[in-house]
N, C-alpha and C. Protein backbone atom coordinates (compact mmCIF):
# COMPACT_ATOMS: atom_id res chain seq x y z
N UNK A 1 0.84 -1.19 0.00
CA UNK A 1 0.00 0.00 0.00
C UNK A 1 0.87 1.25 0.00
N UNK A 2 0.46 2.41 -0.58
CA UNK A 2 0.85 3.45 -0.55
C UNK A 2 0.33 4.39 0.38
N UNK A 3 1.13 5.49 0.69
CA UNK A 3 0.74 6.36 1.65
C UNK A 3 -0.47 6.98 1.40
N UNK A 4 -0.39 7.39 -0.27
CA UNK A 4 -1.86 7.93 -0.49
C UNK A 4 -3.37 6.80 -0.26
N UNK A 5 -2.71 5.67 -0.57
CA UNK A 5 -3.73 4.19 0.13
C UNK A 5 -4.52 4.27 1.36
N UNK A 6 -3.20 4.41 1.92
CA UNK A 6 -3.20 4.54 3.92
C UNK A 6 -4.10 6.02 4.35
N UNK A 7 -3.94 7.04 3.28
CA UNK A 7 -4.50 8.09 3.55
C UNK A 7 -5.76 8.20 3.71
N UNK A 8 -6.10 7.15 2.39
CA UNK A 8 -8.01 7.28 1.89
C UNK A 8 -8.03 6.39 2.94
N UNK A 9 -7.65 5.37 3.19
CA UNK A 9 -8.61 4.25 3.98
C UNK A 9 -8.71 4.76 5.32
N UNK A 10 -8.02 6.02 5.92
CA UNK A 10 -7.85 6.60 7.19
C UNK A 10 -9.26 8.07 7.75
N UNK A 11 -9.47 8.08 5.67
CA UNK A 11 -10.51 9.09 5.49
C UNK A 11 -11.86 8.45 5.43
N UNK A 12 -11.70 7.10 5.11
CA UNK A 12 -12.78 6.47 5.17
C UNK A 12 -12.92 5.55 6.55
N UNK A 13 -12.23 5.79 7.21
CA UNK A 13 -12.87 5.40 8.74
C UNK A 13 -13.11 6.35 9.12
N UNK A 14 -12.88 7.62 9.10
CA UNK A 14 -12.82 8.74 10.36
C UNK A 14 -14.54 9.49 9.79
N UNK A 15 -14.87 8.91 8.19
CA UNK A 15 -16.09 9.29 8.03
C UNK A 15 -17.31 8.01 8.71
N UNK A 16 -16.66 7.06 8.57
CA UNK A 16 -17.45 5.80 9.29
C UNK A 16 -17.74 6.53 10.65
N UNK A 17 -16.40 7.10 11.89
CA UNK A 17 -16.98 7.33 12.96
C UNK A 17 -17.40 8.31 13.34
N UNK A 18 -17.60 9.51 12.61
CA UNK A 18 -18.44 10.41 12.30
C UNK A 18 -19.89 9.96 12.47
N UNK A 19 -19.83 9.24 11.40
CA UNK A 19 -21.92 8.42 11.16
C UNK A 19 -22.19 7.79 12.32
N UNK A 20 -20.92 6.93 12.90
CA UNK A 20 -21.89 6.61 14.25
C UNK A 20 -21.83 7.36 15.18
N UNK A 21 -20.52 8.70 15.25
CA UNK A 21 -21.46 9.42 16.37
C UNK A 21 -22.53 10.26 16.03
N UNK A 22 -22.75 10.78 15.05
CA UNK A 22 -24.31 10.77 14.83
C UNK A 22 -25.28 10.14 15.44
N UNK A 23 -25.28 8.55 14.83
CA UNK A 23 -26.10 7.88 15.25
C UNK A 23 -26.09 7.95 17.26
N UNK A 24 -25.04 7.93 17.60
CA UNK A 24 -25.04 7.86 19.15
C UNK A 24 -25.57 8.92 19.31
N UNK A 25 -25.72 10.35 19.26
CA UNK A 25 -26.32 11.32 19.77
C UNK A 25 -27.19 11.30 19.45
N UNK A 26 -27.98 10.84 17.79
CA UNK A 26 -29.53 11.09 18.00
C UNK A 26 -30.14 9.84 19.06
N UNK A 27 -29.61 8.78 19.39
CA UNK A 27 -30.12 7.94 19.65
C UNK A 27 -29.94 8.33 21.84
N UNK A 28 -29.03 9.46 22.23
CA UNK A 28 -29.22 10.16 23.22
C UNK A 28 -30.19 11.31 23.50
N UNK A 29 -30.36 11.90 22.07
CA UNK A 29 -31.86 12.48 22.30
C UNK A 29 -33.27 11.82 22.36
N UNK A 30 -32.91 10.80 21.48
CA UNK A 30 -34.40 9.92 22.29
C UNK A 30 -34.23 9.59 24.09
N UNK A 31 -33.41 9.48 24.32
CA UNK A 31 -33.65 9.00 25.82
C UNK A 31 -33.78 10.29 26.27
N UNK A 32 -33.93 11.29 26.14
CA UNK A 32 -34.16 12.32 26.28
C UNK A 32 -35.42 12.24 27.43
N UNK A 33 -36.60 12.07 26.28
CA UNK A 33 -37.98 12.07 26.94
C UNK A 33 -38.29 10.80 27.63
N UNK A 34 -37.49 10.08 27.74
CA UNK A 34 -37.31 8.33 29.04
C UNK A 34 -36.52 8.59 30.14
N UNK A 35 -35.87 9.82 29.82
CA UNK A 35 -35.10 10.14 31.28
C UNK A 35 -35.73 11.39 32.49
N UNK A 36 -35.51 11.14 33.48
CA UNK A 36 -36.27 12.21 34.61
C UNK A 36 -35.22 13.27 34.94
N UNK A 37 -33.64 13.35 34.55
CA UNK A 37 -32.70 13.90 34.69
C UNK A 37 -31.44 13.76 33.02
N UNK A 38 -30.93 14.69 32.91
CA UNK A 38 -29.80 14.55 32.09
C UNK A 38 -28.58 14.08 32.86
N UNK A 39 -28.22 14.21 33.60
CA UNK A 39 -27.01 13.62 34.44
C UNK A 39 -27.54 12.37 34.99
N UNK A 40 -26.90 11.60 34.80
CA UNK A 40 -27.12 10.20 35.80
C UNK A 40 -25.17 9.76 36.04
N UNK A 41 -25.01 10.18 37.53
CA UNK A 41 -23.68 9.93 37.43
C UNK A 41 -23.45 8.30 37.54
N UNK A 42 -24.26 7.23 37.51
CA UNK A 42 -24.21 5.90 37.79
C UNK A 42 -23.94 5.19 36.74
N UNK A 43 -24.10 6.31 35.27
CA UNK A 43 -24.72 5.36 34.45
C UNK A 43 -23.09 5.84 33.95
N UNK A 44 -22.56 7.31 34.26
CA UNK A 44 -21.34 7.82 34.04
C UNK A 44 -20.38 6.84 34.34
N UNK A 45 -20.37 6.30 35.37
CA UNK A 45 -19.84 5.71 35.97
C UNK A 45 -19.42 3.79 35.65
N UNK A 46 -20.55 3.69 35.14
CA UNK A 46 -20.71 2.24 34.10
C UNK A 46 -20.28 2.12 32.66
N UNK A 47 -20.38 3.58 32.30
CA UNK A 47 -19.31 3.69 30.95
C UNK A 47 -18.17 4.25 31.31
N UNK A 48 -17.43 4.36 32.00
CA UNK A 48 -15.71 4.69 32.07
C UNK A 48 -15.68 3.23 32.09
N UNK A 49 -16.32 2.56 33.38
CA UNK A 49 -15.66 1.25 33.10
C UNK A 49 -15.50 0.35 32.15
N UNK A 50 -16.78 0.87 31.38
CA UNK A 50 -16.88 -0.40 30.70
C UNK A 50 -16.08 0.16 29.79
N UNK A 51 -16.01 1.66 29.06
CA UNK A 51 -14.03 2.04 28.08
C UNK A 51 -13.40 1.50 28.35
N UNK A 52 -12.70 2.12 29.82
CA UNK A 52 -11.48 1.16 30.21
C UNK A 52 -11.50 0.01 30.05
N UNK A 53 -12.15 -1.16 30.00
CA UNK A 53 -11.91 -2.39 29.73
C UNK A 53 -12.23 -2.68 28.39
N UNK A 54 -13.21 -2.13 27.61
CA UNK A 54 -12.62 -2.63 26.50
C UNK A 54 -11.38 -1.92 25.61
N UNK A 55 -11.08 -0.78 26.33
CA UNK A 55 -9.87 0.02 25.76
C UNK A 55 -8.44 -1.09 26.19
N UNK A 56 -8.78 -1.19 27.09
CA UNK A 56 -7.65 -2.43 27.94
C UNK A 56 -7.73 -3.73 26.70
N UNK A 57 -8.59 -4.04 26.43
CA UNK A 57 -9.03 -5.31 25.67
C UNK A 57 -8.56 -5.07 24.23
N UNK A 58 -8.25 -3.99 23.82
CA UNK A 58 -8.18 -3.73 22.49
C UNK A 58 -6.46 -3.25 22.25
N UNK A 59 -6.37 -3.28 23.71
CA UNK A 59 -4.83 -2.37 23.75
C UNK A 59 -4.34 -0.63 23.38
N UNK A 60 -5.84 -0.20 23.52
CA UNK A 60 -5.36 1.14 23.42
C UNK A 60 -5.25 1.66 24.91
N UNK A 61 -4.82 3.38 24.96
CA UNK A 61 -4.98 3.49 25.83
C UNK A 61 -6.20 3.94 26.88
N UNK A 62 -6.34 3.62 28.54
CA UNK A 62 -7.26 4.18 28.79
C UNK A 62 -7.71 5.63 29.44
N UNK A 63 -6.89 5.94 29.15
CA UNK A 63 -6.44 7.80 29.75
C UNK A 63 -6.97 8.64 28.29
N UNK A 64 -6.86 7.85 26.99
CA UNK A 64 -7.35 8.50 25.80
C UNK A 64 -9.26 7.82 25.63
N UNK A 65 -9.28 7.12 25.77
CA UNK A 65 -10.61 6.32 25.88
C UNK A 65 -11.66 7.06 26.78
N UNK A 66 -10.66 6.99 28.13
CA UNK A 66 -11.72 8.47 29.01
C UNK A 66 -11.75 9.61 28.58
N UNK A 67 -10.62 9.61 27.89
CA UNK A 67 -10.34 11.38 27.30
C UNK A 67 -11.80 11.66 26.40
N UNK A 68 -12.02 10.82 25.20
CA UNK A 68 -13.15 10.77 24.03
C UNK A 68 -14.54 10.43 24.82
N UNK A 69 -14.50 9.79 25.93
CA UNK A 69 -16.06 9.35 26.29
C UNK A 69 -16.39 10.53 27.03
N UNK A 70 -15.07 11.36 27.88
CA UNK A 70 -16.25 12.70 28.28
C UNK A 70 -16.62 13.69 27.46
N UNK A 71 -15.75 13.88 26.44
CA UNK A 71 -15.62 14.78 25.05
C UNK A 71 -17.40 14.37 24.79
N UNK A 72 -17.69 12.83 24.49
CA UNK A 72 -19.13 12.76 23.77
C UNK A 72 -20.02 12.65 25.01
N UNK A 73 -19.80 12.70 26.39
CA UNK A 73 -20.95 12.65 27.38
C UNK A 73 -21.20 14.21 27.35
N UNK A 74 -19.97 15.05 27.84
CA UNK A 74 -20.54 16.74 27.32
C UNK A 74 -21.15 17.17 26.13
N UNK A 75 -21.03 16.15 24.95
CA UNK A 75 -21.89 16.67 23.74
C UNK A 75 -23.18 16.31 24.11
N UNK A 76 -23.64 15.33 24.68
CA UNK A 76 -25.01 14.48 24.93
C UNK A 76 -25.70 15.02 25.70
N UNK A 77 -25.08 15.61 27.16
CA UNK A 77 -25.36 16.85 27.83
C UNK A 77 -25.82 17.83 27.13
N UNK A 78 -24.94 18.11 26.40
CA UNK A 78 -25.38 19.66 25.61
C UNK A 78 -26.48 19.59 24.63
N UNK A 79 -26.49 18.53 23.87
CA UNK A 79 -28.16 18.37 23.43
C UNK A 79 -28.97 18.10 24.10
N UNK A 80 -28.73 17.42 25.23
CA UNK A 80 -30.05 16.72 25.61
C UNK A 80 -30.75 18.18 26.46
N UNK A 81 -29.85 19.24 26.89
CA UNK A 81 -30.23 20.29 27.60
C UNK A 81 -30.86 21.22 27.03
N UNK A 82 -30.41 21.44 25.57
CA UNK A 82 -30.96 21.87 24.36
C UNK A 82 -32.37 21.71 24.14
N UNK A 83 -32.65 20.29 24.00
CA UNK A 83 -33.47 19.87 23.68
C UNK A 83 -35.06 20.32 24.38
């Protein structure tokens, strides 16, 4: 493969995870109207872990894994408050 190879196929994942965070945030505005609060720190608390372990499981790191899951819990916040 060539670098320009490595390039597209790097452009065509980063548009793949684009679409699913899409999909993850609209699918946080539906719980929108199923939830009695936007914060649930329990549930916060059940997704670090469950990153960290599959970040552990995959061999990345988990200091970057927490880094991206609060990045998209403050986006989810911010719509769902929106909303």
């Amino acid at each position: 493969m060539t670098l320009t190879d490595l390039r597209a196929q790097v452009d065509q994942l980063d548009q793949k995870i684009l679409k699913l965070l899409k999909e993850r945030f609209e699918c946080c505005m539906q719980m929108t109207v199923l939830k009695d609060k936007v914060v649930d720190p329990g549930r916060e608390e059940e997704l670090k872990n469950m990153w960290k372990e599959e970040a552990r499981t995959l061999g990345l790191s988990e200091e970057f894994a927490l880094e991206l899951l609060s990045i998209f819990l403050q986006e989810s916040k911010r719509l769902q408050n929106a909303a």
